[in-house]
C-alpha atoms as a PDB file:
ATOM      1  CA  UNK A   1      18.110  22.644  -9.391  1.00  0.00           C
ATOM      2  CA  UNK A   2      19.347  21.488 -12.523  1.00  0.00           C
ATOM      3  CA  UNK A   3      20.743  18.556 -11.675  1.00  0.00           C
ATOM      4  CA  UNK A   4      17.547  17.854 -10.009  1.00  0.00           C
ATOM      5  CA  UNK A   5      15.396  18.252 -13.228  1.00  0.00           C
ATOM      6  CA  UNK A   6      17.854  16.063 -14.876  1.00  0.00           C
ATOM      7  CA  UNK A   7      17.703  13.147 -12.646  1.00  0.00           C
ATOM      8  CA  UNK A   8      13.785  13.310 -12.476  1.00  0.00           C
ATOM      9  CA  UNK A   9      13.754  13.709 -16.487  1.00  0.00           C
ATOM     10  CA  UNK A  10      15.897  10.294 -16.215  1.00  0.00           C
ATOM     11  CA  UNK A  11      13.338   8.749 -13.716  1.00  0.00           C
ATOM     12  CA  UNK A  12      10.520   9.771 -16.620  1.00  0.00           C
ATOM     13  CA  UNK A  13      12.574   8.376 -19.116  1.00  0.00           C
ATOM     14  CA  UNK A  14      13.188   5.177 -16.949  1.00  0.00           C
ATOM     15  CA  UNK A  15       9.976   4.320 -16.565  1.00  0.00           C
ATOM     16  CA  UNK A  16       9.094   5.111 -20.258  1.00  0.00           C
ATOM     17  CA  UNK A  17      11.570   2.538 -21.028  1.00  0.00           C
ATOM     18  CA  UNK A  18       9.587  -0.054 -18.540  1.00  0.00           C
ATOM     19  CA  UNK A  19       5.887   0.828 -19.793  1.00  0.00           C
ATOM     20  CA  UNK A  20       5.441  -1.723 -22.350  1.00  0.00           C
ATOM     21  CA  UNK A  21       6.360  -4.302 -19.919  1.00  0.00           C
ATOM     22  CA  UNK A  22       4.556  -3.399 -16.843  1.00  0.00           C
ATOM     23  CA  UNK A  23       0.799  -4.712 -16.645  1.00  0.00           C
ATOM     24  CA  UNK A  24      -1.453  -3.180 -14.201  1.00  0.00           C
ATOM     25  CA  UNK A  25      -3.086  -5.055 -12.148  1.00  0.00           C
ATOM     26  CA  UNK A  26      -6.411  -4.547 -10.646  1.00  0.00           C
ATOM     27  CA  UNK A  27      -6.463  -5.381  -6.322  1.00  0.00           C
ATOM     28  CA  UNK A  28     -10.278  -5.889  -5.194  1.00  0.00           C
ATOM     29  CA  UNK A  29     -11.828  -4.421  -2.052  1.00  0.00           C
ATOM     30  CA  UNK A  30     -13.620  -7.526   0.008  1.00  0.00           C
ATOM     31  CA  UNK A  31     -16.478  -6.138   2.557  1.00  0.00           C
ATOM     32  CA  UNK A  32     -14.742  -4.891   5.694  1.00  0.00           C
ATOM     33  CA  UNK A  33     -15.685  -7.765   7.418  1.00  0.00           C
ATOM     34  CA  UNK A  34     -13.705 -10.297   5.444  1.00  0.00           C
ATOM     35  CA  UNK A  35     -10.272  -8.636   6.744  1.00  0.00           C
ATOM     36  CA  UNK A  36      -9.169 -10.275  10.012  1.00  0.00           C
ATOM     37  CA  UNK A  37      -7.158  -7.207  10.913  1.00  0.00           C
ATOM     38  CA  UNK A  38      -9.085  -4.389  11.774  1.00  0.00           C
ATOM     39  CA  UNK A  39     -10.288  -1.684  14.084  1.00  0.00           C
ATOM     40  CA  UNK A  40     -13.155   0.314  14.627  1.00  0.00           C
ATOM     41  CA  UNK A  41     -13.821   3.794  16.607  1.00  0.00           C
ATOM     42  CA  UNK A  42     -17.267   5.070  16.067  1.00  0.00           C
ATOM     43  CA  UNK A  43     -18.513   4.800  12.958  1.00  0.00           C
ATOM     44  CA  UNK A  44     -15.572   4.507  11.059  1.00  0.00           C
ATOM     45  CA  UNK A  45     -13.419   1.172  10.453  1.00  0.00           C
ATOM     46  CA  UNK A  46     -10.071   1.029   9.145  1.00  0.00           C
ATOM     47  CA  UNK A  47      -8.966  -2.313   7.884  1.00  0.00           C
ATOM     48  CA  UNK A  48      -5.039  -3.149   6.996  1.00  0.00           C
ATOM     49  CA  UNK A  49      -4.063  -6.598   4.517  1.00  0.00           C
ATOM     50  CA  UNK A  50      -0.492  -6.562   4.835  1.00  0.00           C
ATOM     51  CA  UNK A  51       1.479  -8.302   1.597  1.00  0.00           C
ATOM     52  CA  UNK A  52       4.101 -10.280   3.574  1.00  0.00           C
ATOM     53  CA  UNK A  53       5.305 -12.020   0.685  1.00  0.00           C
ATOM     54  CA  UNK A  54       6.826 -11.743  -3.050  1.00  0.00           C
ATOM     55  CA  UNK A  55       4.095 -13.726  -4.330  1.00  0.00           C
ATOM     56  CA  UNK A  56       1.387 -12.082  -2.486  1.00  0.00           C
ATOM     57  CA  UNK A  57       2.870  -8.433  -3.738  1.00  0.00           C
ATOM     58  CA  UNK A  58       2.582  -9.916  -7.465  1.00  0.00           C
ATOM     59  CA  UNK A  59      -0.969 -10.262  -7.477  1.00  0.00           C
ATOM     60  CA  UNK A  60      -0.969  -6.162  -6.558  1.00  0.00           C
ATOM     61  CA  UNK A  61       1.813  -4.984  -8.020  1.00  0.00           C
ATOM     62  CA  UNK A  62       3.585  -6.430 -11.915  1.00  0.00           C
ATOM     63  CA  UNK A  63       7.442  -6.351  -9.895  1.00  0.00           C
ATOM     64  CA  UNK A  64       8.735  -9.838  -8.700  1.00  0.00           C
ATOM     65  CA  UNK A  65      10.746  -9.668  -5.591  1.00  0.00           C
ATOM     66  CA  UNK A  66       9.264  -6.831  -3.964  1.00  0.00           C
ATOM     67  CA  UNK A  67       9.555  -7.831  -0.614  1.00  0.00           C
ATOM     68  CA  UNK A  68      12.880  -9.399  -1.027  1.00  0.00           C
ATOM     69  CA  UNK A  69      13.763  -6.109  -1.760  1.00  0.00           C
ATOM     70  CA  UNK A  70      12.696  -4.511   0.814  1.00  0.00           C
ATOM     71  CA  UNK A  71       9.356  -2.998   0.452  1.00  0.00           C
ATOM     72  CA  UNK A  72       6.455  -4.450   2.286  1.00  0.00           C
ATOM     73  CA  UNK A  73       3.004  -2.923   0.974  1.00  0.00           C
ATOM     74  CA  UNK A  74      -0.505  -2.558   3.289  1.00  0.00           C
ATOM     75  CA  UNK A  75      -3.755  -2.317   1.960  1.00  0.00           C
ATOM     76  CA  UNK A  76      -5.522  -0.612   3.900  1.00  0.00           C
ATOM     77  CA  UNK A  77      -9.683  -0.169   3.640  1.00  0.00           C
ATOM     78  CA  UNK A  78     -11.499   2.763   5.040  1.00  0.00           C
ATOM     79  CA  UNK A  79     -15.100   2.154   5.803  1.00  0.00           C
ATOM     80  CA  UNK A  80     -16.785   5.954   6.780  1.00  0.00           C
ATOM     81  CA  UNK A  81     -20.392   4.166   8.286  1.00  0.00           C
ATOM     82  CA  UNK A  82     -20.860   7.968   9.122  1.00  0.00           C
ATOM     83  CA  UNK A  83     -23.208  10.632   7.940  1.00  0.00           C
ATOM     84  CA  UNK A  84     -20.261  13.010   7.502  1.00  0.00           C
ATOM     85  CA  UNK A  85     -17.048  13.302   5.521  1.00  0.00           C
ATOM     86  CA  UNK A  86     -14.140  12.205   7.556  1.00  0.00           C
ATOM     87  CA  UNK A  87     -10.528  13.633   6.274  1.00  0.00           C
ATOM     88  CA  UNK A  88      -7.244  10.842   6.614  1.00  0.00           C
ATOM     89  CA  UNK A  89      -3.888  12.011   6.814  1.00  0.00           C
ATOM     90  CA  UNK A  90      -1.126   9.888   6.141  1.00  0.00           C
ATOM     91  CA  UNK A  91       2.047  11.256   6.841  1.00  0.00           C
ATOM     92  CA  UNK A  92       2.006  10.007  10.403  1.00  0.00           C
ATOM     93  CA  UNK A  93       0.895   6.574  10.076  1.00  0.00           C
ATOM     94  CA  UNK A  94       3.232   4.270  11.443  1.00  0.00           C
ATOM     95  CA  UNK A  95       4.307   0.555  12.061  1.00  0.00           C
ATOM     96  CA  UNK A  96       5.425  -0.440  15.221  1.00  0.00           C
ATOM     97  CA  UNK A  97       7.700  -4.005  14.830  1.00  0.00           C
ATOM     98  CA  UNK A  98       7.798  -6.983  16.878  1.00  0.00           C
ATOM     99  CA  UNK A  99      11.099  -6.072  17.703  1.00  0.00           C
ATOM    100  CA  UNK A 100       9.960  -2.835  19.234  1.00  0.00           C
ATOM    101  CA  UNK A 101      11.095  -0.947  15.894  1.00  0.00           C
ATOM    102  CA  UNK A 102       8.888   2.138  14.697  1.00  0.00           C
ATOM    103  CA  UNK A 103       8.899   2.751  10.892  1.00  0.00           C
ATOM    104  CA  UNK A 104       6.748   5.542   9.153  1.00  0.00           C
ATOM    105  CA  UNK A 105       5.897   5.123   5.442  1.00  0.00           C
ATOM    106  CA  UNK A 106       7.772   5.395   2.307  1.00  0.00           C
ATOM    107  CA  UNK A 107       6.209   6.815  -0.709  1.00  0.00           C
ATOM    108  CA  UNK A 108       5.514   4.718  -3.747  1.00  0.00           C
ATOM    109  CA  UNK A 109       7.394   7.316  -6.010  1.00  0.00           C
ATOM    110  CA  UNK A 110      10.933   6.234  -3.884  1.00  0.00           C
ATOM    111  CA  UNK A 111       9.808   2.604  -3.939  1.00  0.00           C
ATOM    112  CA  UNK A 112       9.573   3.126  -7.863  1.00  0.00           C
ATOM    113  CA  UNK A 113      13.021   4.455  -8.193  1.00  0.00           C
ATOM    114  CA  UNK A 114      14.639   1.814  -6.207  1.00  0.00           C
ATOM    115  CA  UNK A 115      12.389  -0.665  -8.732  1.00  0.00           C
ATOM    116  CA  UNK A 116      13.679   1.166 -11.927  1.00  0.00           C
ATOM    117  CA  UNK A 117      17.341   1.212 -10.336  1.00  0.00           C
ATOM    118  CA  UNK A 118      17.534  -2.391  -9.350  1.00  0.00           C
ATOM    119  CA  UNK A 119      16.249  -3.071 -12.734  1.00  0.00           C
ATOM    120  CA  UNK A 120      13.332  -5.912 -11.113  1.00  0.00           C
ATOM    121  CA  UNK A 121      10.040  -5.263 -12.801  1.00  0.00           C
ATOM    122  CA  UNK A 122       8.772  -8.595 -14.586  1.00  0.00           C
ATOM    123  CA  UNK A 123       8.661  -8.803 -18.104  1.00  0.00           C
ATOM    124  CA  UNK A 124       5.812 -11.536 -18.383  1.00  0.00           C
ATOM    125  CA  UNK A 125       4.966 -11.267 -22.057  1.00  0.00           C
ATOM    126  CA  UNK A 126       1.192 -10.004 -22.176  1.00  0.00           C
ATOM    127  CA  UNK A 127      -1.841 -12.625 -22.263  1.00  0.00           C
ATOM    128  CA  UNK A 128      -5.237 -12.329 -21.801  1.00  0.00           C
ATOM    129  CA  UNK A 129      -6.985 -12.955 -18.444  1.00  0.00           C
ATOM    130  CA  UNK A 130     -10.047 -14.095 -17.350  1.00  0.00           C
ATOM    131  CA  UNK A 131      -9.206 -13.704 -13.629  1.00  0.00           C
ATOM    132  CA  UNK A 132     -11.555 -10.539 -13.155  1.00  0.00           C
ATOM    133  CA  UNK A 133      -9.006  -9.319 -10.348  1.00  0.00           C
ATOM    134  CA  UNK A 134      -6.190  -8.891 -13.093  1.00  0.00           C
ATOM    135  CA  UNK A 135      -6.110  -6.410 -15.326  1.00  0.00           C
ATOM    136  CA  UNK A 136      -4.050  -7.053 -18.640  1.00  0.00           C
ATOM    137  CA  UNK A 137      -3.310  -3.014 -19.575  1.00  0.00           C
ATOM    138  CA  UNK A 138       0.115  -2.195 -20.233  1.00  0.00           C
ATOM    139  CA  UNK A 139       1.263   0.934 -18.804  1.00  0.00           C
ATOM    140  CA  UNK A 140       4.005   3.197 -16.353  1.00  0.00           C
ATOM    141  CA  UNK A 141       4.857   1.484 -13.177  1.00  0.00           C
ATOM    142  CA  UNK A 142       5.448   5.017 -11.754  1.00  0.00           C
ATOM    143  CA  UNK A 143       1.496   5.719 -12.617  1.00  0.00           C
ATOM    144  CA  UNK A 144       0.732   2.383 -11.177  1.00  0.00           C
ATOM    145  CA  UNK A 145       2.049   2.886  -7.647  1.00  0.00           C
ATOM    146  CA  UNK A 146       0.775   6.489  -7.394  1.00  0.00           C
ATOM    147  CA  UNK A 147      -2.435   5.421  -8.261  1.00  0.00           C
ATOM    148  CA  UNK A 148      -2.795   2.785  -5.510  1.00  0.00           C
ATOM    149  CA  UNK A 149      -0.900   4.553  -3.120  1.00  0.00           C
ATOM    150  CA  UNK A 150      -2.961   5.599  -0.037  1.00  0.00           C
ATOM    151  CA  UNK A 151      -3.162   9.937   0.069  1.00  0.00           C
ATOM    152  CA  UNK A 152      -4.457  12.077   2.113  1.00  0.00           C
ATOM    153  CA  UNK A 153      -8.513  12.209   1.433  1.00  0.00           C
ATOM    154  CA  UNK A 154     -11.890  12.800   2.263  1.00  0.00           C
ATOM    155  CA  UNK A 155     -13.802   9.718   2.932  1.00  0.00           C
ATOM    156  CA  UNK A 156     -17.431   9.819   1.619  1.00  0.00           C
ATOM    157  CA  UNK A 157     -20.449   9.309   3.954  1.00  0.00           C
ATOM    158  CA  UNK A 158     -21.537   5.742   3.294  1.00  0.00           C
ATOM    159  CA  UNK A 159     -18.607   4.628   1.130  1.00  0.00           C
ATOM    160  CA  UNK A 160     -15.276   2.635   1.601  1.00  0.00           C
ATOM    161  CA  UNK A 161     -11.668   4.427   0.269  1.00  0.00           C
ATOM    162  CA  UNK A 162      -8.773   1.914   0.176  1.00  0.00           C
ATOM    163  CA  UNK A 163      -5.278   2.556  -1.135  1.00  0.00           C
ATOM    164  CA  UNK A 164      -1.750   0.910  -0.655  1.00  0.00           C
ATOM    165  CA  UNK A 165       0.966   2.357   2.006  1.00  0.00           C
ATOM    166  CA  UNK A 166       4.638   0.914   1.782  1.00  0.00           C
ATOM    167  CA  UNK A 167       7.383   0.184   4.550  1.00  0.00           C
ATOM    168  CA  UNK A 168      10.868  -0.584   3.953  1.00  0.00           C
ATOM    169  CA  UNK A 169      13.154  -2.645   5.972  1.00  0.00           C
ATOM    170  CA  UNK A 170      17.555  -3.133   5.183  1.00  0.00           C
ATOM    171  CA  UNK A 171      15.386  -7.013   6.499  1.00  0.00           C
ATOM    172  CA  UNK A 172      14.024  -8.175   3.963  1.00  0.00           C
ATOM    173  CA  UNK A 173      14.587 -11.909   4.475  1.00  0.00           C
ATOM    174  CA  UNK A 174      12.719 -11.398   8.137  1.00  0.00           C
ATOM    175  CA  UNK A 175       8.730 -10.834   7.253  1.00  0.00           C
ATOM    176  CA  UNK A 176       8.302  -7.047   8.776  1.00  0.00           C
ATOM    177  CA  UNK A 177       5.197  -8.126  10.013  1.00  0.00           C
ATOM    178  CA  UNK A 178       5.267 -10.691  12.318  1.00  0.00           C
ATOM    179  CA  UNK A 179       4.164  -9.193  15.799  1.00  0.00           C
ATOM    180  CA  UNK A 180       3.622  -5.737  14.347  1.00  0.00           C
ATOM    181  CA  UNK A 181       1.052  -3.504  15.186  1.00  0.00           C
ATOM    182  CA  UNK A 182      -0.132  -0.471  12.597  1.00  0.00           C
ATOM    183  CA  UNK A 183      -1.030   3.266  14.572  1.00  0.00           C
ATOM    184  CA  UNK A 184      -2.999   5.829  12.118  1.00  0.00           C
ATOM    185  CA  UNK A 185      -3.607   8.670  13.486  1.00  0.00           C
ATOM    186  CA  UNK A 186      -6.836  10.620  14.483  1.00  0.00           C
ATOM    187  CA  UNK A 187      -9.014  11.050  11.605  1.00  0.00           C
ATOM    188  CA  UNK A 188     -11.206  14.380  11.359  1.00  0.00           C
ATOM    189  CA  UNK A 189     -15.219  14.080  11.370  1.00  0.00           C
ATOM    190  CA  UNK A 190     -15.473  17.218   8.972  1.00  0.00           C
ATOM    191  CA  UNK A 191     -19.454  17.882  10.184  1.00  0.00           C
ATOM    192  CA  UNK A 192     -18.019  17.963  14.122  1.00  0.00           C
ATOM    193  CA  UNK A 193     -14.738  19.280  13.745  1.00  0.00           C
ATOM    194  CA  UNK A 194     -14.243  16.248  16.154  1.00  0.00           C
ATOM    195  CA  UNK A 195     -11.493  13.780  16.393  1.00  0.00           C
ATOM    196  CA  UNK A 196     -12.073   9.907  15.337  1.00  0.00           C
ATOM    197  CA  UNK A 197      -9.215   7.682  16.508  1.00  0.00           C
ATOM    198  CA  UNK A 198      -6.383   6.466  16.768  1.00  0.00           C
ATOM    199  CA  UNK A 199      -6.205   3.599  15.502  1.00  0.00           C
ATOM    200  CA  UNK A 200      -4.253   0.661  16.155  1.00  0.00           C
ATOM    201  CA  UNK A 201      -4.382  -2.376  14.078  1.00  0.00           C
ATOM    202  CA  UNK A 202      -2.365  -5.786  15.201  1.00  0.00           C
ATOM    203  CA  UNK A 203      -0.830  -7.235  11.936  1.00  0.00           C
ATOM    204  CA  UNK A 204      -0.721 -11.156  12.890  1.00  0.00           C
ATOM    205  CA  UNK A 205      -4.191 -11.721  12.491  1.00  0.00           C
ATOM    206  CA  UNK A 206      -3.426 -10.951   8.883  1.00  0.00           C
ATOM    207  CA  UNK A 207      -0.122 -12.678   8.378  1.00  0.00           C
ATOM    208  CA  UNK A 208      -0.090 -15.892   6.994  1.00  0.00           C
ATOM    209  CA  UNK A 209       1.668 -18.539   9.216  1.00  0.00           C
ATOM    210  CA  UNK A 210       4.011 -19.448   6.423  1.00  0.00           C
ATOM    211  CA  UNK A 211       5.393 -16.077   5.929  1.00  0.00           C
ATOM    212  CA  UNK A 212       6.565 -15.541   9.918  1.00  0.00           C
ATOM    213  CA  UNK A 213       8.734 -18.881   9.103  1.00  0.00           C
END
């Protein structure tokens, strides 16, 4: 146990140290329609942008490299069309490969600790933006990934959730998505009690051309 509180009392003090260098950045939610990846059961439709690339994972996420690293991000968009709350559970989402390979999730707290270990979060020095998509506020990277990361919820009637989900691959140089296909599980309709899903969500839609080179 106490070894324990010291490491995570290290991790704090970690990402204390990184704070003034890490800029949040603010990701935008398009209508549901603009994402070509996408499924729909019912009145619910769950949308997935995969980041396939270290520049792409920038624009999310103040880390350079983060796919060369390993960790491949998802956006995914939950629109709940719906006159009830719907409840998403995460823990059993999963990404099937092209290669046939099934991967479940890692959390964005482990991703963080591999960023703070490796030692790769940018240190752009701070500038004003007028890019309304990028926010300029300095703060923890540990906050930042948290924040974004996709948890288990209630989804609104009438509104769209969205929040980040990350997979790791010992790959990175190979883009994790090419041919892949996302499965979420059953949502719950909490006015029926009634099941609504699965989902499954082909990736290459999604995937830029350049990044299955």
């Amino acid at each position: 146990m106490r070894r324990f509180v010291i490491y995570f009392a290290w991790l704090l003090a970690a990402a204390w140290a990184l704070s003034s260098d890490y800029v949040f950045k603010t990701v935008q939610v398009l209508p549901i329609e603009s994402y070509p990846a996408r499924a729909t059961v019912g009145a619910v439709t769950i949308a997935a942008d995969p980041y396939a690339t270290d520049e792409r994972s920038y624009t999310a996420f103040d880390v350079k490299d983060l796919n060369s690293h390993g960790y491949f991000p998802v956006h995914i968009i939950i629109q709940n069309s719906s006159p009830n709350f719907v409840t998403i559970r995460t823990r059993n989402i999963l990404l099937e490969t092209g290669a046939g390979q099934k991967l479940y999730t890692t959390s964005a707290t482990i991703v963080v600790q591999d960023v703070i270990k490796a030692g790769f979060v940018s240190k752009l020095p701070k500038m004003k933006s007028h890019d309304p998509s990028t926010s300029t506020r300095t703060g923890s990277p540990l906050l930042d990934f948290t924040g974004k990361e996709l948890t288990n919820r209630q989804v609104e009637p009438g509104t769209v959730s969205d929040g980040f989900i990350f997979f790791y691959t010992p790959e990175p140089k190979k883009n994790l998505f090419a041919g892949s296909k996302l499965f979420i599980p059953e949502l719950v309709d909490e006015g029926t009690r009634k099941a609504v899903g699965p989902f499954s969500i082909a990736l290459d839609p999604a995937t830029p051309a350049a990044a299955n080179k």
